[in-house]
N, C-alpha and C. Protein backbone atom coordinates (compact mmCIF):
# COMPACT_ATOMS: atom_id res chain seq x y z
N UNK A 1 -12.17 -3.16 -4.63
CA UNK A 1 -12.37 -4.53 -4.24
C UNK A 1 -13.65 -4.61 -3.43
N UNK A 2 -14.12 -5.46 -3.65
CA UNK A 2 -15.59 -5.54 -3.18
C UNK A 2 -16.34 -6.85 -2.25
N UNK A 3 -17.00 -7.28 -2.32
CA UNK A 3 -17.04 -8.90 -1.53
C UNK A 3 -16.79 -8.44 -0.21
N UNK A 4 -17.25 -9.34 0.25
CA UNK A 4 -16.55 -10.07 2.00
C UNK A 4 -15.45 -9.98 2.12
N UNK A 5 -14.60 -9.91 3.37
CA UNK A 5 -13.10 -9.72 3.70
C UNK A 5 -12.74 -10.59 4.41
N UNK A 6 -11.53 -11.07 3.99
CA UNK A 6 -11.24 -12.29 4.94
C UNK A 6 -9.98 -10.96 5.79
N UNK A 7 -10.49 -11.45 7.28
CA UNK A 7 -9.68 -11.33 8.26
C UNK A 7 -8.33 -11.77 8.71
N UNK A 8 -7.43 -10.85 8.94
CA UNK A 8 -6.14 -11.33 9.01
C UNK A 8 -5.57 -11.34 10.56
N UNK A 9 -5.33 -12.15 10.66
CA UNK A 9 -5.13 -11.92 12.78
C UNK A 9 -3.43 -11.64 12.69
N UNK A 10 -2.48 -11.69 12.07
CA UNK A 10 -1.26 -10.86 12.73
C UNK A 10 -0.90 -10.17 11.11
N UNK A 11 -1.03 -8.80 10.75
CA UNK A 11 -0.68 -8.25 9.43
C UNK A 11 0.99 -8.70 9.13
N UNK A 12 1.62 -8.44 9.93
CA UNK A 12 3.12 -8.66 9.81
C UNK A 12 3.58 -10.19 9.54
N UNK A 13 2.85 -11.02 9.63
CA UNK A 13 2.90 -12.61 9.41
C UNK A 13 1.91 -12.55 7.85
N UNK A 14 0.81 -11.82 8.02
CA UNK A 14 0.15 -12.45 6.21
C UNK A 14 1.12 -11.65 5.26
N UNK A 15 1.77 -10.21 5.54
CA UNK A 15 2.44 -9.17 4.30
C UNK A 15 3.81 -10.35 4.23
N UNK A 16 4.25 -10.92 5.36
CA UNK A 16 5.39 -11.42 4.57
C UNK A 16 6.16 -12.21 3.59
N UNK A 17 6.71 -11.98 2.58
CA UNK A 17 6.82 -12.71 1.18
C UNK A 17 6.84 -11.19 0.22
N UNK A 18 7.03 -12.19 -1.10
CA UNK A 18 6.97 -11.33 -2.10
C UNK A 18 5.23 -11.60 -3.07
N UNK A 19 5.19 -10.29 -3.22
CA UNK A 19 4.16 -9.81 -3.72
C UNK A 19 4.01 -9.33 -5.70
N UNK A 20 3.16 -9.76 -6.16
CA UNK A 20 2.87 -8.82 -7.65
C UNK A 20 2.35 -7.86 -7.77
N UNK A 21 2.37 -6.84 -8.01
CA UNK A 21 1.85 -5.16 -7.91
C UNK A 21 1.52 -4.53 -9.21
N UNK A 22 0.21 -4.52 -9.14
CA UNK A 22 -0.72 -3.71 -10.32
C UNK A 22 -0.99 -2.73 -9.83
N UNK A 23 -0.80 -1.50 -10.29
CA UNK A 23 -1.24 -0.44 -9.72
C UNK A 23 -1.77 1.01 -10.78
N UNK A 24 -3.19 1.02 -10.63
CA UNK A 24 -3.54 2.36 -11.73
C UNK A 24 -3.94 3.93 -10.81
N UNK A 25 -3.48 4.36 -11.80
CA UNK A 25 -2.84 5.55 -11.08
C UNK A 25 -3.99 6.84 -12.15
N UNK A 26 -5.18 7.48 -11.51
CA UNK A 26 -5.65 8.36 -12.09
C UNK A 26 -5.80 9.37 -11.85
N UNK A 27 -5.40 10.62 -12.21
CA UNK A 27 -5.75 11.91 -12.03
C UNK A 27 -7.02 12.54 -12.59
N UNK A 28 -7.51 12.66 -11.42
CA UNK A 28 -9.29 13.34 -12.09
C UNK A 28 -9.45 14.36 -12.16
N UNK A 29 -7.87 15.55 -12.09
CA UNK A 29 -8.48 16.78 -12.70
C UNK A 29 -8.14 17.04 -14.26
N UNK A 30 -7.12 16.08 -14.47
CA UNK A 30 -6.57 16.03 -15.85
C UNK A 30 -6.98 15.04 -16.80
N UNK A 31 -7.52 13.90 -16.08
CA UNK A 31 -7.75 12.77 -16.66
C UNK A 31 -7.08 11.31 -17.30
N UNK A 32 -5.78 12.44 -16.90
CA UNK A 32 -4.64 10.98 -17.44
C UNK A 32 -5.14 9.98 -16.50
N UNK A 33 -4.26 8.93 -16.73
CA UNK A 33 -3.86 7.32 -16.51
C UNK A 33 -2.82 7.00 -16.58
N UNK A 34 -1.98 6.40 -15.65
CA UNK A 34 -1.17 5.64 -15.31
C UNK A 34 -0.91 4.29 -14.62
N UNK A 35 0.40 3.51 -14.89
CA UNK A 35 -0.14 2.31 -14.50
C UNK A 35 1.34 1.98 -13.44
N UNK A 36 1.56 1.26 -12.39
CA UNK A 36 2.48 0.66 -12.40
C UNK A 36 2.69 -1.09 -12.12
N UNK A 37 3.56 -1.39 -12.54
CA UNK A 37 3.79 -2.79 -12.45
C UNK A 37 4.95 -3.22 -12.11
N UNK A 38 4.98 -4.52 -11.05
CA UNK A 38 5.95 -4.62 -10.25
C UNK A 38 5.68 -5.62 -9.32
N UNK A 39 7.23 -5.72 -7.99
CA UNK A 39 6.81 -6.67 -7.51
C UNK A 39 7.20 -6.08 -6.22
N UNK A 40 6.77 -6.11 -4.97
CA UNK A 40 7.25 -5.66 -3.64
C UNK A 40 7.09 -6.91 -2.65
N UNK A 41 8.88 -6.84 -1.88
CA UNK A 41 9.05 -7.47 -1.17
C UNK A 41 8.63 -7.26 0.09
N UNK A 42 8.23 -7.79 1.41
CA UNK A 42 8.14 -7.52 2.44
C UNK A 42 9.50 -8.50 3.36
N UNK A 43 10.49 -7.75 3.95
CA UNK A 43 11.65 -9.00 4.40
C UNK A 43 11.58 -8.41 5.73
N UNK A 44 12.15 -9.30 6.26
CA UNK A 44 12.61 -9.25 7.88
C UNK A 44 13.00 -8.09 8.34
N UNK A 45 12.74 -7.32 9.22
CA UNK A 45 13.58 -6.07 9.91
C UNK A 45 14.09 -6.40 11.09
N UNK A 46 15.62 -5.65 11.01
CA UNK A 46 16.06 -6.49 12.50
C UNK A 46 15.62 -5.54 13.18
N UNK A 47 15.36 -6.33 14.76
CA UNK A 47 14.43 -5.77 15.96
C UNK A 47 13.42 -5.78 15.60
N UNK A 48 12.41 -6.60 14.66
CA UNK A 48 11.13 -6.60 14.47
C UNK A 48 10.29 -6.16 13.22
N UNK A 49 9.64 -6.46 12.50
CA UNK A 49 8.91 -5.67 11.64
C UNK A 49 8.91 -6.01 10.33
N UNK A 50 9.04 -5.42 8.88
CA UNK A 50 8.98 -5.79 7.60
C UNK A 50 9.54 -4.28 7.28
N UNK A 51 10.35 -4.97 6.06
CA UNK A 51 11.16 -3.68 5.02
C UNK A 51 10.34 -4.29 4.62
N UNK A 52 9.15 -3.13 3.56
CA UNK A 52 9.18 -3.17 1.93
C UNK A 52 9.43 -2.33 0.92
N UNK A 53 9.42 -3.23 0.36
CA UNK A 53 10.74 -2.95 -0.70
C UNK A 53 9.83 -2.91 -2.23
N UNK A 54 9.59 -2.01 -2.82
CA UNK A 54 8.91 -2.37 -4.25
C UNK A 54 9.39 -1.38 -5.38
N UNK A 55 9.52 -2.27 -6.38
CA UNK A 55 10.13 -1.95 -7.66
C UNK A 55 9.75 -2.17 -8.83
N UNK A 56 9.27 -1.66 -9.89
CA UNK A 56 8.48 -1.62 -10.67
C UNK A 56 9.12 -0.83 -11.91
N UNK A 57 7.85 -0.53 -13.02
CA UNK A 57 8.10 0.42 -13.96
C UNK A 57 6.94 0.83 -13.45
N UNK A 58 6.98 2.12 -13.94
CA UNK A 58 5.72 3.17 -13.93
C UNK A 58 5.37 4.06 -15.45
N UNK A 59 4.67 3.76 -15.79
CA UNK A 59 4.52 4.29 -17.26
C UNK A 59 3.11 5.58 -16.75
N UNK A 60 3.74 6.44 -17.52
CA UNK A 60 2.85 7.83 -17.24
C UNK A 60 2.67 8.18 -18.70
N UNK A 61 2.15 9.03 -19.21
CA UNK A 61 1.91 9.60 -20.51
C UNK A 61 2.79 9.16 -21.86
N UNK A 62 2.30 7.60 -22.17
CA UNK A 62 3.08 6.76 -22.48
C UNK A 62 4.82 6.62 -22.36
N UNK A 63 5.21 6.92 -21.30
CA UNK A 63 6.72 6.84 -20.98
C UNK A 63 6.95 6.00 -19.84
N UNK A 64 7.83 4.78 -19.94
CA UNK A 64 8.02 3.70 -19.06
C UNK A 64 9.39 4.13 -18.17
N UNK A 65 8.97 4.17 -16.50
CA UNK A 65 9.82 4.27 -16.06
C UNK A 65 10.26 3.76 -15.01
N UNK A 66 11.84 3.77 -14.77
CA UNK A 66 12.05 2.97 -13.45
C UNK A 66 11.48 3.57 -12.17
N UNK A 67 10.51 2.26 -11.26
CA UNK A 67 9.84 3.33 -9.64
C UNK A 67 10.35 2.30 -8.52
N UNK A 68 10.46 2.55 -7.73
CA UNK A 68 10.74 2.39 -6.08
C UNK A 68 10.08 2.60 -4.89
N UNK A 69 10.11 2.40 -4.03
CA UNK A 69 9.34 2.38 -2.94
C UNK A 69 9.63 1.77 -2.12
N UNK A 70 10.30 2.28 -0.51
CA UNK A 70 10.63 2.04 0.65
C UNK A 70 9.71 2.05 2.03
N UNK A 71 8.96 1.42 2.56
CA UNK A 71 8.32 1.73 3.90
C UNK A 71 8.83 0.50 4.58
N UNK A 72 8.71 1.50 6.09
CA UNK A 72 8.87 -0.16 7.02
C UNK A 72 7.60 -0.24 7.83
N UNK A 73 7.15 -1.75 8.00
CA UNK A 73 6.30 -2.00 8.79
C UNK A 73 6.51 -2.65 9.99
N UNK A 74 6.01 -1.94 11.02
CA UNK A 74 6.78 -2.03 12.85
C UNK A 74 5.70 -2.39 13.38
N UNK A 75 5.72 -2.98 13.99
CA UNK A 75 4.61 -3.85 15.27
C UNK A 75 3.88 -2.65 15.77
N UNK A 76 2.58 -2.69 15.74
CA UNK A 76 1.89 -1.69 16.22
C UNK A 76 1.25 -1.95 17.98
N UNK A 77 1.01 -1.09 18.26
CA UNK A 77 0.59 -1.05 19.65
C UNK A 77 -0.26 -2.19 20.27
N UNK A 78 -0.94 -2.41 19.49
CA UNK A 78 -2.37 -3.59 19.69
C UNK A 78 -1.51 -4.84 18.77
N UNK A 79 -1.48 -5.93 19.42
CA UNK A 79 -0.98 -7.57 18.64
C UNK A 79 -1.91 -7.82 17.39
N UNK A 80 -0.73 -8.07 16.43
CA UNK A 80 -1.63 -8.05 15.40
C UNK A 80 -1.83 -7.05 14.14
N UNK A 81 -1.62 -5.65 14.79
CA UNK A 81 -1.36 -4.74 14.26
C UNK A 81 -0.02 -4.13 13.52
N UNK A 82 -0.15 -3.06 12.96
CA UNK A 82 1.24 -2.19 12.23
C UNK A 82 1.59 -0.91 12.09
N UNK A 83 2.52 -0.20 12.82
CA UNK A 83 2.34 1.00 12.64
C UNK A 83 3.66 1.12 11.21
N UNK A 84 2.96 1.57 10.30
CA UNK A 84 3.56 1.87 8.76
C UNK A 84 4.39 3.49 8.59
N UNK A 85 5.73 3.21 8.58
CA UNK A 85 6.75 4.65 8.36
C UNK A 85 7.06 4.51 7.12
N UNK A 86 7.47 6.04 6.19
CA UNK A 86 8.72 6.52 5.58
C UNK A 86 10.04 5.51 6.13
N UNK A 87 10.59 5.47 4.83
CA UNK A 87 11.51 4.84 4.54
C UNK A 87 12.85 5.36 6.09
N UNK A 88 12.36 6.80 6.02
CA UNK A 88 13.45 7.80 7.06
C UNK A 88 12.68 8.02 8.46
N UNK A 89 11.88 7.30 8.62
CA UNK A 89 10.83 6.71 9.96
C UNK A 89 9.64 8.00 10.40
N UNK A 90 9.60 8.58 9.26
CA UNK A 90 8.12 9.56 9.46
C UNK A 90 6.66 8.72 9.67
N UNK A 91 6.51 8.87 10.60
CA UNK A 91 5.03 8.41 10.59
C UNK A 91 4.29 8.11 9.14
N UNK A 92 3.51 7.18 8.83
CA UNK A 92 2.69 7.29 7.63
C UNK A 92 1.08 6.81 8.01
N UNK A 93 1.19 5.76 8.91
CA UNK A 93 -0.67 5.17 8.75
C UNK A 93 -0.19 3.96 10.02
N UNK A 94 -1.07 3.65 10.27
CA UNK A 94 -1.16 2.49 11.37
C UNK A 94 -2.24 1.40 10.52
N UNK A 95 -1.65 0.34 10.64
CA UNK A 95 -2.72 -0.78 9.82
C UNK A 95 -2.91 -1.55 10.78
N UNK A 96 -4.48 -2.01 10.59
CA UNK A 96 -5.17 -3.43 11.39
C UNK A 96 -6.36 -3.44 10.40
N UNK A 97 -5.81 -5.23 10.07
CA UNK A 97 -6.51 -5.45 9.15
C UNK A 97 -7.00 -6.88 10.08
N UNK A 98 -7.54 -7.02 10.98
CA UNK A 98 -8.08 -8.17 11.70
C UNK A 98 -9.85 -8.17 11.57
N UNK A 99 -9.82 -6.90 10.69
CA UNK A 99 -11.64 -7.18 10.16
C UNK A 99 -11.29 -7.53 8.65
N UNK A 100 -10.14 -7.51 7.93
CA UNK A 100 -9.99 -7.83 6.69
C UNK A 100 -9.96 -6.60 5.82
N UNK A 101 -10.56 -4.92 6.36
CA UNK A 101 -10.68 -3.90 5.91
C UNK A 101 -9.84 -2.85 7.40
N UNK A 102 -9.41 -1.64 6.43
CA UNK A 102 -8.76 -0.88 7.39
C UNK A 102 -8.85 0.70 6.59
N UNK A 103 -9.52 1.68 7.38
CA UNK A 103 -9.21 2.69 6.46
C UNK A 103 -8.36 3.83 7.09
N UNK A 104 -7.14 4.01 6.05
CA UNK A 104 -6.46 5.15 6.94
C UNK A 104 -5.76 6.38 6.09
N UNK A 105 -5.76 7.27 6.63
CA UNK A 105 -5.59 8.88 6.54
C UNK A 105 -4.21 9.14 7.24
N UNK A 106 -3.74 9.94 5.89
CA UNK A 106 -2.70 10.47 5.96
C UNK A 106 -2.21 12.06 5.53
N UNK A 107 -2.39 12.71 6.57
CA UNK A 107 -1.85 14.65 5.77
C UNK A 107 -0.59 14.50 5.28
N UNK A 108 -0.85 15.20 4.47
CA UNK A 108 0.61 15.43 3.73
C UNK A 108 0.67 17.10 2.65
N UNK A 109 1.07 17.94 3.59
CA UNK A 109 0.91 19.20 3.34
C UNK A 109 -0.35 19.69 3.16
N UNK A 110 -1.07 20.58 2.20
CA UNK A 110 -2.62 20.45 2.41
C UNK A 110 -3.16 19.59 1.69
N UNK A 111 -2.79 18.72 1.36
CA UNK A 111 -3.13 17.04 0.82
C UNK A 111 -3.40 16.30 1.65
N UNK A 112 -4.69 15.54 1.66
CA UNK A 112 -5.09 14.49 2.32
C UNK A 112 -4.74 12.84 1.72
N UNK A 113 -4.33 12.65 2.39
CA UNK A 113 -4.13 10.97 1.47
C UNK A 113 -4.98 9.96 2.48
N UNK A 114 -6.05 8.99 1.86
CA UNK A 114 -7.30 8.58 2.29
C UNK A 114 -7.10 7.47 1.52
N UNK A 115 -6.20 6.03 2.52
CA UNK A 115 -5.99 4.61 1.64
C UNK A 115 -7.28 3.49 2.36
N UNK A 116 -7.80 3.06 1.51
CA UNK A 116 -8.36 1.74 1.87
C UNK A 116 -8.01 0.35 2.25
N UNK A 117 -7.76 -0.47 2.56
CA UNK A 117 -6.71 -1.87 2.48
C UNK A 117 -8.34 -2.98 2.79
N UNK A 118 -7.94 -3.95 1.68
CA UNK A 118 -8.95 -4.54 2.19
C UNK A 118 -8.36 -5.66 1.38
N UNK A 119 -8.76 -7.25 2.50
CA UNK A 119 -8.15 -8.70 2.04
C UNK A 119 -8.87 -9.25 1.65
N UNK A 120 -8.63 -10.19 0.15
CA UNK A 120 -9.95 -10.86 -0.39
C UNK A 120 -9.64 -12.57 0.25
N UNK A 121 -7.99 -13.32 -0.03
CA UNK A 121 -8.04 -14.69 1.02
C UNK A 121 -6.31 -14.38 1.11
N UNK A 122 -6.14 -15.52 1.23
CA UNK A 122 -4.53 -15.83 1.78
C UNK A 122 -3.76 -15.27 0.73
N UNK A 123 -3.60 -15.21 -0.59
CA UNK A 123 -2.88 -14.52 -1.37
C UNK A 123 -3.50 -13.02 -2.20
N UNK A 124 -4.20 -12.50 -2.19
CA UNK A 124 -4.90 -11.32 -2.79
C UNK A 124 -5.05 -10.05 -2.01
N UNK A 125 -4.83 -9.41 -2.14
CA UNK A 125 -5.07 -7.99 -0.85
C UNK A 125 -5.20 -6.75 -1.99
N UNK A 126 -5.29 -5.29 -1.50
CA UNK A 126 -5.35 -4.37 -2.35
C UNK A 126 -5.64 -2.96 -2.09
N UNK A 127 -5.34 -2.14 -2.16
CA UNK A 127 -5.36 -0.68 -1.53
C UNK A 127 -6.31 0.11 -2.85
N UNK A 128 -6.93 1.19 -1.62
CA UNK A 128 -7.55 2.18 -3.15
C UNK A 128 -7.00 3.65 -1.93
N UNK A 129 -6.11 4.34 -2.37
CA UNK A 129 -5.81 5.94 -1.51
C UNK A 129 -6.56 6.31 -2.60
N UNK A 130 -7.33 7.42 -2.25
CA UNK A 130 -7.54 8.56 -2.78
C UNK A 130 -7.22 9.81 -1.91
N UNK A 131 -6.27 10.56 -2.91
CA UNK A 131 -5.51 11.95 -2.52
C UNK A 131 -6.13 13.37 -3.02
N UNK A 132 -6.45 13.86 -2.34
CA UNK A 132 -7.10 15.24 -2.34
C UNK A 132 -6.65 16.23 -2.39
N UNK A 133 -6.64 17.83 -2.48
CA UNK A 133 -6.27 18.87 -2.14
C UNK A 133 -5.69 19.84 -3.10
N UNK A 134 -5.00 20.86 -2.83
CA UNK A 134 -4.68 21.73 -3.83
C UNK A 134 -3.69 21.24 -4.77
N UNK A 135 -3.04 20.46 -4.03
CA UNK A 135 -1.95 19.97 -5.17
C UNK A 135 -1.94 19.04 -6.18
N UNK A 136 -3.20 17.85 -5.63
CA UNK A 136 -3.05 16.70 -6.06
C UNK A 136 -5.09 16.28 -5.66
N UNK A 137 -5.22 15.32 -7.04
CA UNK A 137 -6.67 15.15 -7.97
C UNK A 137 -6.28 13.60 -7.71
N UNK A 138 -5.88 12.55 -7.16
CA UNK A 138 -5.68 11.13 -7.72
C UNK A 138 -6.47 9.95 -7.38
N UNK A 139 -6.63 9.32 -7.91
CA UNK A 139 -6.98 7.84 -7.13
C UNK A 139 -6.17 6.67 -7.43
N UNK A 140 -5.19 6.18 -6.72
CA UNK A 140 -4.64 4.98 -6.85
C UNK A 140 -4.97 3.57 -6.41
N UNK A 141 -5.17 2.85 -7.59
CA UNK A 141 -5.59 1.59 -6.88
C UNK A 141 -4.98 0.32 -7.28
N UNK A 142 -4.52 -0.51 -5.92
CA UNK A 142 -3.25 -1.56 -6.01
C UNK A 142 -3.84 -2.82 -5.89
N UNK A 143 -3.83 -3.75 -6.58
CA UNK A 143 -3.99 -5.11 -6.61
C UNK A 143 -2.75 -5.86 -6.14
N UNK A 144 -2.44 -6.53 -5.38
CA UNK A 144 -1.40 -7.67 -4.68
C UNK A 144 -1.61 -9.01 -5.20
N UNK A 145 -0.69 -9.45 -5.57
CA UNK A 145 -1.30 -11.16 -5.79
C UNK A 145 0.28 -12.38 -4.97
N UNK A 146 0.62 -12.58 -4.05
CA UNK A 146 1.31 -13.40 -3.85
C UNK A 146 2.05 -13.93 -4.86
N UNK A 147 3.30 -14.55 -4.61
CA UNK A 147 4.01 -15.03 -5.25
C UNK A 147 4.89 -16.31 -4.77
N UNK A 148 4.60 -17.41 -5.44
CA UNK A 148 5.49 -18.26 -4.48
C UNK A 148 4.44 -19.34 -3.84
């Protein structure tokens, strides 16, 4: 995603709603392609925050399959902000997107996971991780489109 960023002043007030989810999925040591498609909810958490919730198919080497995806998003330290867990409350990334861009890093064994987030207006947003290391070659990149 490219352009200017529109700025978001509380993340936990723009993520909430349901979302459309495009997501291509490439491995650059193998070269495949993958895609997923879907829709992720962001709902209320009691004591604060956003479940999301996303569900999709994921088609890999032409085979369509059922995918999922659990994180919660919790009020981060600074207003405005988000600190982003595992479904089972492992740390994952802290988001502030009040410049409209946010870049954040995540280890994950000797894998680096390196997501972008950046907002184009009130309904459009979109991530690019790129994951590194011995295990894993990928670049995933998510288009959001509001719904509703």
């Amino acid at each position: 995603m490219g352009g200017g960023y529109w700025p978001v002043a509380d993340v936990l007030a723009y993520l909430a709603g349901r979302w459309r989810v495009e997501r291509d999925v490439r491995d650059l040591a193998s070269g495949e392609r993958g895609r997923f498609e879907g829709v992720t909810v962001f709902g209320a958490l009691a004591g604060g925050g956003l479940l999301h919730e996303e569900s999709g198919t994921f088609t890999w080497q032409g085979v369509a399959r059922p995918a999922t995806r659990t994180l919660r998003f919790l009020p981060g330290d600074t207003p405005g902000t988000a600190d982003v867990r595992f479904a089972d409350g492992r740390p994952f990334h802290a988001l502030d997107l009040r410049s409209g861009r946010h870049v954040a890093e995540h280890p994950c064994a000797a894998d680096l996971y390196r997501g972008e987030f950046t907002v184009r207006d009130a309904g459009h947003w979109g991530t690019v991780w790129r994951v590194g290391g011995p295990a894993k070659d990928l670049v995933l990149t998510t288009g959001y489109v509001r719904e509703g």
